[in-house]
C-alpha atoms as a PDB file:
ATOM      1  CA  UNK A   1      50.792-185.339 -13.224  1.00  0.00           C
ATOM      2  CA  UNK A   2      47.980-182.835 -12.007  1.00  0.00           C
ATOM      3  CA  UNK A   3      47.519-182.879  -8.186  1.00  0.00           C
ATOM      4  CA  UNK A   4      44.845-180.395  -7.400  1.00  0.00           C
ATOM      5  CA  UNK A   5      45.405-180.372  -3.943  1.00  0.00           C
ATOM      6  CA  UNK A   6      49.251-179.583  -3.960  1.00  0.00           C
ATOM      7  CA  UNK A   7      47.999-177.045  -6.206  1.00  0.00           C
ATOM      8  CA  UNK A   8      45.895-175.073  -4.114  1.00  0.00           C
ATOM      9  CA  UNK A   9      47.850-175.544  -1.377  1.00  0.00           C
ATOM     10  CA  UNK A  10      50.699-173.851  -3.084  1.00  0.00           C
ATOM     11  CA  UNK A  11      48.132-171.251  -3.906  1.00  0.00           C
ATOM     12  CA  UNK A  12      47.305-170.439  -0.829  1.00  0.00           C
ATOM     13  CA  UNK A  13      50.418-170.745   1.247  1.00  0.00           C
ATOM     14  CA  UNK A  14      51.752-167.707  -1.576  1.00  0.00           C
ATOM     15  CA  UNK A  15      49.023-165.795  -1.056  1.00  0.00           C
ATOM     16  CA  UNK A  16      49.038-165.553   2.356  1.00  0.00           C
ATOM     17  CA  UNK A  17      52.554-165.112   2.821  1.00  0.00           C
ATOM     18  CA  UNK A  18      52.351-161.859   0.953  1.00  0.00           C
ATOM     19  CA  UNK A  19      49.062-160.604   2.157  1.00  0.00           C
ATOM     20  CA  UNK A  20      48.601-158.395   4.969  1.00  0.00           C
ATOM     21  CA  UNK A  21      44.522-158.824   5.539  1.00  0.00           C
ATOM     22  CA  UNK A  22      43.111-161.828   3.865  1.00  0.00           C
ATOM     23  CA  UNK A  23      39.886-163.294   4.173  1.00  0.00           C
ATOM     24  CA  UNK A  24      37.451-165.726   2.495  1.00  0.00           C
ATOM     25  CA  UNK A  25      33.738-165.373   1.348  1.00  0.00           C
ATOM     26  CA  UNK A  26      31.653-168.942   2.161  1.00  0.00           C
ATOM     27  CA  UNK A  27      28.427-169.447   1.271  1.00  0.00           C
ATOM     28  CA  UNK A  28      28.706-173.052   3.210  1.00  0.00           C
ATOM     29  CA  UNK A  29      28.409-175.150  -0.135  1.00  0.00           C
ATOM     30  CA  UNK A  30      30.890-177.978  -0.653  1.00  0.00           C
ATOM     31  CA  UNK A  31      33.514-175.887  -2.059  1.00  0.00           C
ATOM     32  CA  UNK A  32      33.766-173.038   0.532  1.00  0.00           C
ATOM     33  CA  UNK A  33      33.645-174.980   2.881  1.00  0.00           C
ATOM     34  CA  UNK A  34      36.586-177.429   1.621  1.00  0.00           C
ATOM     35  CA  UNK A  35      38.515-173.799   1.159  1.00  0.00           C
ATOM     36  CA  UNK A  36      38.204-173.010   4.443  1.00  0.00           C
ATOM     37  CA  UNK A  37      39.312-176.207   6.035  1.00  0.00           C
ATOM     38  CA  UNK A  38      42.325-175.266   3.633  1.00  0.00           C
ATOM     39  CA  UNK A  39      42.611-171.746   4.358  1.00  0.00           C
ATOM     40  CA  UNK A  40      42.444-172.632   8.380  1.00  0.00           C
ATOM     41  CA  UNK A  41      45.456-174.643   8.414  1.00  0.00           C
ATOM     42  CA  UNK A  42      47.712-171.900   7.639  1.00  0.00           C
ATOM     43  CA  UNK A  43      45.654-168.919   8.906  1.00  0.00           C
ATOM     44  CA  UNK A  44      42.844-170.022  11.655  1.00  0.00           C
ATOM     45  CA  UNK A  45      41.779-166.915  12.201  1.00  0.00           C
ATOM     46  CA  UNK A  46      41.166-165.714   8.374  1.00  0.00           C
ATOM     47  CA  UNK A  47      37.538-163.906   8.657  1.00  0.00           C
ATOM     48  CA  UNK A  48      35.218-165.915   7.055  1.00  0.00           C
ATOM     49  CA  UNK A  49      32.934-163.873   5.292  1.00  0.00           C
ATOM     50  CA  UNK A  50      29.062-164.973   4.616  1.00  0.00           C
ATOM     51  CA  UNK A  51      26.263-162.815   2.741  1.00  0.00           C
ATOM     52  CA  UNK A  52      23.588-163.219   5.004  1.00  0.00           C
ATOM     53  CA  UNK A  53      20.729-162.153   2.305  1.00  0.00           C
ATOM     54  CA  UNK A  54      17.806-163.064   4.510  1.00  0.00           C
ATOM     55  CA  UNK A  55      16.427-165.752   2.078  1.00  0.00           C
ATOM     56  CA  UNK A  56      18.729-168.672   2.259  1.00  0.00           C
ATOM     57  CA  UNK A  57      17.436-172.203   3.599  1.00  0.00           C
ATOM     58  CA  UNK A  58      17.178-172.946   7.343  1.00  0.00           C
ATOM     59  CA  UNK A  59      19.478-176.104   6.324  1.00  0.00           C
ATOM     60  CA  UNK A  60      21.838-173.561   5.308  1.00  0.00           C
ATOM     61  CA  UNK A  61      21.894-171.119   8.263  1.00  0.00           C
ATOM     62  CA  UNK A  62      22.038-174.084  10.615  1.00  0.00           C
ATOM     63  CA  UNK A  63      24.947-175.930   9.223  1.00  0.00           C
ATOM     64  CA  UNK A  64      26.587-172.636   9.152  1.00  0.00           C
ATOM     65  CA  UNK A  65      26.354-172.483  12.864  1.00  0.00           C
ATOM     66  CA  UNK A  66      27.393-175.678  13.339  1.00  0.00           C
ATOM     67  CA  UNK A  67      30.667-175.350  11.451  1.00  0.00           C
ATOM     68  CA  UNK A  68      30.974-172.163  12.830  1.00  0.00           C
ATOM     69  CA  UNK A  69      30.965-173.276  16.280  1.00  0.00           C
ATOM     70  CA  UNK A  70      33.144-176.675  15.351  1.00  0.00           C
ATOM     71  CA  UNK A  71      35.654-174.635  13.913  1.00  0.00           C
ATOM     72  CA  UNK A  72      36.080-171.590  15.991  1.00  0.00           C
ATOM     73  CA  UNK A  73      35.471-169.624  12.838  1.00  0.00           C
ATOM     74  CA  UNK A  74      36.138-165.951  12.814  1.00  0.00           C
ATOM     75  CA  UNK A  75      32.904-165.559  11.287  1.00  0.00           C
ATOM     76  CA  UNK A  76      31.737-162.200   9.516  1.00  0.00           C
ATOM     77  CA  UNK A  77      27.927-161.919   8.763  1.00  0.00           C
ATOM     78  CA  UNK A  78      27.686-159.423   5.751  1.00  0.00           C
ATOM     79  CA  UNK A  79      24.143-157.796   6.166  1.00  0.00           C
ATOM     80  CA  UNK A  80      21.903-155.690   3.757  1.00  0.00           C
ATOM     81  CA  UNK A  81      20.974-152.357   4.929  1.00  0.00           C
ATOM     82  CA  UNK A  82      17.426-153.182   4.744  1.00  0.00           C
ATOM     83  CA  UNK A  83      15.627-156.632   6.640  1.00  0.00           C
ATOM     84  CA  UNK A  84      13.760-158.378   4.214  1.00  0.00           C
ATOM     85  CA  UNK A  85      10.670-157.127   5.903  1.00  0.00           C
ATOM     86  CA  UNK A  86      11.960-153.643   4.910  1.00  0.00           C
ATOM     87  CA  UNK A  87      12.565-154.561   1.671  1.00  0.00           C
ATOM     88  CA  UNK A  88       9.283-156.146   0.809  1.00  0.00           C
ATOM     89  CA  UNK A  89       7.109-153.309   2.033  1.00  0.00           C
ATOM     90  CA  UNK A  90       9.240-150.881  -0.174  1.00  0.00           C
ATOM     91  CA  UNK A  91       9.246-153.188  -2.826  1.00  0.00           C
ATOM     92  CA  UNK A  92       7.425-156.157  -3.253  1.00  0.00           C
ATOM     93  CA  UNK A  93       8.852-159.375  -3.399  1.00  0.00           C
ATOM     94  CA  UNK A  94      11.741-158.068  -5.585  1.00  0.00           C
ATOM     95  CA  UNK A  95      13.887-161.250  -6.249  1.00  0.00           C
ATOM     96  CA  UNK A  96      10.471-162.394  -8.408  1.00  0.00           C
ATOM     97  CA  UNK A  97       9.873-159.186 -10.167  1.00  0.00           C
ATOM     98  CA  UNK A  98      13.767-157.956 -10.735  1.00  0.00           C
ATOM     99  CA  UNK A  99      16.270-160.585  -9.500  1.00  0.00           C
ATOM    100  CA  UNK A 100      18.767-158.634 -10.667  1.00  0.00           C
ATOM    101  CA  UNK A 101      17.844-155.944  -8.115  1.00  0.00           C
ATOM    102  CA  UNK A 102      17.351-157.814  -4.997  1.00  0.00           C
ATOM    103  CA  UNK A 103      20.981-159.541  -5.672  1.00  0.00           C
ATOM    104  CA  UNK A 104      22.592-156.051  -5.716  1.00  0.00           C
ATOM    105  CA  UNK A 105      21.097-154.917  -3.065  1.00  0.00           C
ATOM    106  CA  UNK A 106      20.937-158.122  -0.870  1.00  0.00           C
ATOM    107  CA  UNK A 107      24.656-159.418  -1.922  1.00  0.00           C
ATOM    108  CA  UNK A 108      26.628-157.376  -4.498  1.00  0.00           C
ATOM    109  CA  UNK A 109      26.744-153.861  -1.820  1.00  0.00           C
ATOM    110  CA  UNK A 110      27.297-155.285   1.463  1.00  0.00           C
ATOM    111  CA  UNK A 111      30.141-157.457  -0.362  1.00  0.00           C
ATOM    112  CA  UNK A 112      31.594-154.912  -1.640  1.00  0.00           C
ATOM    113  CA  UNK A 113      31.638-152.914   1.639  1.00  0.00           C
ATOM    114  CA  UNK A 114      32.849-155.841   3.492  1.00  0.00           C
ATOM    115  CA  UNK A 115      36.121-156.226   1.666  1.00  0.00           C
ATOM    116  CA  UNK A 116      36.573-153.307   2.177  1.00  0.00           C
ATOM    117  CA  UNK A 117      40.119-153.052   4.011  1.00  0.00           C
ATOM    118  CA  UNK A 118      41.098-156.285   2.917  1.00  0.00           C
ATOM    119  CA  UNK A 119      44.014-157.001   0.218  1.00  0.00           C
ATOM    120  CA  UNK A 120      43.383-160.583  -0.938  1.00  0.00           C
ATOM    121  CA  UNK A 121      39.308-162.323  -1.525  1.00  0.00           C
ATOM    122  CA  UNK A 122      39.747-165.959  -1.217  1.00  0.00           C
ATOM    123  CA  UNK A 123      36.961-167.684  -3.199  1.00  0.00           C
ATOM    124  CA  UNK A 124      35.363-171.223  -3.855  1.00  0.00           C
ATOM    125  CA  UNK A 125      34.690-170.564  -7.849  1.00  0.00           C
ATOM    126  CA  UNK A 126      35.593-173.648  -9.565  1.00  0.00           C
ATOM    127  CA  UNK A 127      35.749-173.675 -13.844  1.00  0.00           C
ATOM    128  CA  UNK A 128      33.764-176.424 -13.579  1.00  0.00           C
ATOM    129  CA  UNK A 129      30.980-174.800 -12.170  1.00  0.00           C
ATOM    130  CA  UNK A 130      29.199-173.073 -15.046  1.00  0.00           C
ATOM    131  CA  UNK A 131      29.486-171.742 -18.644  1.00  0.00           C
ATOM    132  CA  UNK A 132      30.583-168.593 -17.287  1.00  0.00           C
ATOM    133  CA  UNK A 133      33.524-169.070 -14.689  1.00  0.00           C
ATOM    134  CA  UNK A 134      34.985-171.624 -17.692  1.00  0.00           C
ATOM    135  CA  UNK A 135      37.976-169.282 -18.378  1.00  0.00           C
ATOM    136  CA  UNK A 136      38.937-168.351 -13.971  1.00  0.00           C
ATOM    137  CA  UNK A 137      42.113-167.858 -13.340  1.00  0.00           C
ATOM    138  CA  UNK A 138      43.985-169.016  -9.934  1.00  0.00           C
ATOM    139  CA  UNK A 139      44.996-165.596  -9.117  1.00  0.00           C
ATOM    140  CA  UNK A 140      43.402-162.441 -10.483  1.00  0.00           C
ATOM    141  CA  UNK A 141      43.718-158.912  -9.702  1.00  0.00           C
ATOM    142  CA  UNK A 142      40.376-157.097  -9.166  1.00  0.00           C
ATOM    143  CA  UNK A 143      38.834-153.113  -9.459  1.00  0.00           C
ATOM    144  CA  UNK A 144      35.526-152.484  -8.099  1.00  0.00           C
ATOM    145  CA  UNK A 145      33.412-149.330  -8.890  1.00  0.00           C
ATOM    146  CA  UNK A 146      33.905-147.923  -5.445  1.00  0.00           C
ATOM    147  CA  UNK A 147      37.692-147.995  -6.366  1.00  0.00           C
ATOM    148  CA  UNK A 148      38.894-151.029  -4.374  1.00  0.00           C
ATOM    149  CA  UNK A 149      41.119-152.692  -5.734  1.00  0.00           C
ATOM    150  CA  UNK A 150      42.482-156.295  -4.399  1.00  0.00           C
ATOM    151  CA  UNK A 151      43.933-159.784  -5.434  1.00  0.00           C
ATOM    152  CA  UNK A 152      41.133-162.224  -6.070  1.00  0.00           C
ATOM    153  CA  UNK A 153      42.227-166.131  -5.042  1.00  0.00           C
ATOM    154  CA  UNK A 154      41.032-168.872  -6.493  1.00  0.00           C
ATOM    155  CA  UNK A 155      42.531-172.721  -5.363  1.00  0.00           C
ATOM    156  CA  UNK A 156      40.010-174.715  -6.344  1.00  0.00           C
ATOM    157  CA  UNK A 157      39.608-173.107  -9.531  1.00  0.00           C
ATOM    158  CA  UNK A 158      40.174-176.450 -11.737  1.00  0.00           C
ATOM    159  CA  UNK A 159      38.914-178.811  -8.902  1.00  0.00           C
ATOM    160  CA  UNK A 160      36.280-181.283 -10.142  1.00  0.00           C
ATOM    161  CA  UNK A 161      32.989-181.620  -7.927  1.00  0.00           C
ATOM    162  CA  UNK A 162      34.098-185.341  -7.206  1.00  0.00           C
ATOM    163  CA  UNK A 163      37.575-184.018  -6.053  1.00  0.00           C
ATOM    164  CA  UNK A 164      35.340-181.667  -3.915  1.00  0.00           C
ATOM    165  CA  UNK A 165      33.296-184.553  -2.467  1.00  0.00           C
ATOM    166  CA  UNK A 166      36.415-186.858  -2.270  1.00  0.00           C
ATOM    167  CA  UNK A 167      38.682-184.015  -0.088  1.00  0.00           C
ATOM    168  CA  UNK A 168      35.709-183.274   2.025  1.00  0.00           C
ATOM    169  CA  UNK A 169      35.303-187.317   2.709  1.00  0.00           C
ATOM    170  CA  UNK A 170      38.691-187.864   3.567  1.00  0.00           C
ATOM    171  CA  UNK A 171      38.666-184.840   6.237  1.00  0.00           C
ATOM    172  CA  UNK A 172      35.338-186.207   7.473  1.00  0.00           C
ATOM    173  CA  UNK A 173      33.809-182.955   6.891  1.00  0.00           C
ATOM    174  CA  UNK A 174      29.876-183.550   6.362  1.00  0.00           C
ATOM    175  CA  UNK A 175      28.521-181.895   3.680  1.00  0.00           C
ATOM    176  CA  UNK A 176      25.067-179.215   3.723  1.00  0.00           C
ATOM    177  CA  UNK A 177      22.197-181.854   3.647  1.00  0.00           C
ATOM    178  CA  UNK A 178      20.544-179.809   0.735  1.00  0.00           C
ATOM    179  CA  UNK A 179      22.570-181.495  -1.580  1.00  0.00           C
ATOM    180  CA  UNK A 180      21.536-185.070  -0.753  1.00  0.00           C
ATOM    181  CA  UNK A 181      18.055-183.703  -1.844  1.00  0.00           C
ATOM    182  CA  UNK A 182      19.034-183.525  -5.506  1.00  0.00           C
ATOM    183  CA  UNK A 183      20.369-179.533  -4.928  1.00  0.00           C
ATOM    184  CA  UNK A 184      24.004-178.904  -6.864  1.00  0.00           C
ATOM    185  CA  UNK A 185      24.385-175.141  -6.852  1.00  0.00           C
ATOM    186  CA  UNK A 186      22.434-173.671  -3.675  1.00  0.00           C
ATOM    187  CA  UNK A 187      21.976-170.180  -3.417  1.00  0.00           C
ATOM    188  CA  UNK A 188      18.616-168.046  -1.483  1.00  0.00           C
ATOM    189  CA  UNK A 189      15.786-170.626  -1.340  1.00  0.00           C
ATOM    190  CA  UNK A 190      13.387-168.580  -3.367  1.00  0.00           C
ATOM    191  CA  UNK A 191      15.874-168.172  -6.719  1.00  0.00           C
ATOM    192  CA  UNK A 192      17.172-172.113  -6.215  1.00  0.00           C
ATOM    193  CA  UNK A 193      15.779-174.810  -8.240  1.00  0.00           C
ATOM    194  CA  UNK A 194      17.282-178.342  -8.428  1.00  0.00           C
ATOM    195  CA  UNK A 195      19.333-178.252 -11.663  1.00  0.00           C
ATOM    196  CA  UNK A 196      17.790-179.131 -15.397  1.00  0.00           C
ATOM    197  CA  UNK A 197      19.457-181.410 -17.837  1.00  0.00           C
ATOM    198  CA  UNK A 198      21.988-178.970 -19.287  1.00  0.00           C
ATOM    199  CA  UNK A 199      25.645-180.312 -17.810  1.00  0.00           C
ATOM    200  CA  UNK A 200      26.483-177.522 -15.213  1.00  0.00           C
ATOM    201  CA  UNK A 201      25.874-177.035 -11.561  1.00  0.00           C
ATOM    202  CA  UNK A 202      24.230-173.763 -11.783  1.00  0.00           C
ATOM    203  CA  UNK A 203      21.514-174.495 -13.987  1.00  0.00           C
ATOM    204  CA  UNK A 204      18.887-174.154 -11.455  1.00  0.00           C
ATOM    205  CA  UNK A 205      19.582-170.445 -10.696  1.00  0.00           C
ATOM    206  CA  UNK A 206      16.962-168.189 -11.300  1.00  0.00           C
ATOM    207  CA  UNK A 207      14.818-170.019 -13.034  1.00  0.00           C
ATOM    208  CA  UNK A 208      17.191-169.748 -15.568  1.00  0.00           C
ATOM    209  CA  UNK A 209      17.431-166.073 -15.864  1.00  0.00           C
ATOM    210  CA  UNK A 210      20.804-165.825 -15.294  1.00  0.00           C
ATOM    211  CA  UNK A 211      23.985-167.779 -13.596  1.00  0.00           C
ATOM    212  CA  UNK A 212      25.786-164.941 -11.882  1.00  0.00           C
ATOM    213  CA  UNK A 213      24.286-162.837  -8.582  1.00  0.00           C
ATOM    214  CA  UNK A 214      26.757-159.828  -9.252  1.00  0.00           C
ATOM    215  CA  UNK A 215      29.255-160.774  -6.808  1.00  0.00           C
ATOM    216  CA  UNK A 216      31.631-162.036  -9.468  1.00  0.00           C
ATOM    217  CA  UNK A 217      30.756-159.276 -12.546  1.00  0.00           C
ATOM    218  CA  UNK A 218      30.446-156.379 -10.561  1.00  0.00           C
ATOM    219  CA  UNK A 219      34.409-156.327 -10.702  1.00  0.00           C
ATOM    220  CA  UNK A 220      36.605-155.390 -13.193  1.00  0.00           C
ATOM    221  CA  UNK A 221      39.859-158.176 -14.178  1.00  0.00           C
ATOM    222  CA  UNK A 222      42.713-155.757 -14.385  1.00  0.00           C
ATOM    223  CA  UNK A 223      45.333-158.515 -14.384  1.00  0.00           C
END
């Protein structure tokens, strides 16, 4: 019988005992968040690694902070080189005229720097999720064009979104308020829609542009 939480755990406790410098990217939606109230019961101190793009929702900065501070997290805030202000005085309002663009520079580079040095990415992707994480694997190893080269973790990768809800329920963990609002993927505010009709969570990305930021294509599956 499946049990998706023995699953990850198993997952995870593997991973970590033969990893030397983990960590975790969270974006604070549901399933980062239930990753790293997994993640924290066998490493507390596993950085916790948010893209701080500049454009996300005040909901989502504050209920960062307040899990932050709840959990003692060893919180990493991955910065662009340039503000926003910077950007948009060089370039416009770039996320409207080249999406594409603004998520390299604003997420895709200073990811990529900030893993640098580790040896295993723990990640929230879930199947589930959209079209084109349908064929994720729990464990994946990972080139990037700078050369790095790590393990890629995925527990939740065949969790449902009510197994999501249900595990974050029964560890009384409140969820970002966004989603009460109708929101089901959440990305920066001015590239996230509430979703259309289609079936998946990410359907109000973009405008419907695209699905993926960069963050998980800008690497190459080795094995």
């Amino acid at each position: 019988m499946r049990d998706p939480l023995a699953s990850a755990h198993t997952i995870i406790a593997g991973a970590l005992d033969s990893s030397a410098r983990p960590c975790v990217t969270c974006s604070f939606q549901a399933e980062d968040v239930a990753l790293v109230h997994l993640l924290r019961q066998v490493d507390p101190r596993i950085p916790v690694l948010f893209l701080d793009t500049g454009y996300h929702f005040a909901e989502v900065y504050a209920y960062r902070d307040r899990l932050a501070a709840e959990w003692d997290l060893n919180l990493v805030n991955l910065v662009p080189p340039q503000s926003v202000e910077e950007q948009e005085a060089a370039y416009g309002l770039l996320y409207a005229s080249d999406p594409a663009a603004c998520c390299h520079r604003r997420k895709v580079e200073p990811l990529i720097a900030g893993l640098t040095g580790y040896d295993a990415w723990f990640t929230g992707l879930r199947r589930e999720q959209s079209p084109t994480r349908a064929g994720l694997q729990p464990a994946e190893i990972h080139t990037f064009p700078t050369g790095l080269a790590l393990r890629k973790l995925s527990p939740l990768f065949d969790w449902t979104w009510t197994e999501v809800g249900s595990y974050l329920a029964a560890n009384d963990i409140a969820e970002l308020p966004l989603y009460a609002e109708g929101y089901s993927s959440i990305g920066c505010q001015p590239c996230t829609a509430k979703p259309d009709n289609d079936g998946h969570a990410r359907s109000g990305r973009w405008g419907g542009q695209k699905l993926e930021c960069g963050l998980h294509t800008i690497s190459t599956k080795v094995a």
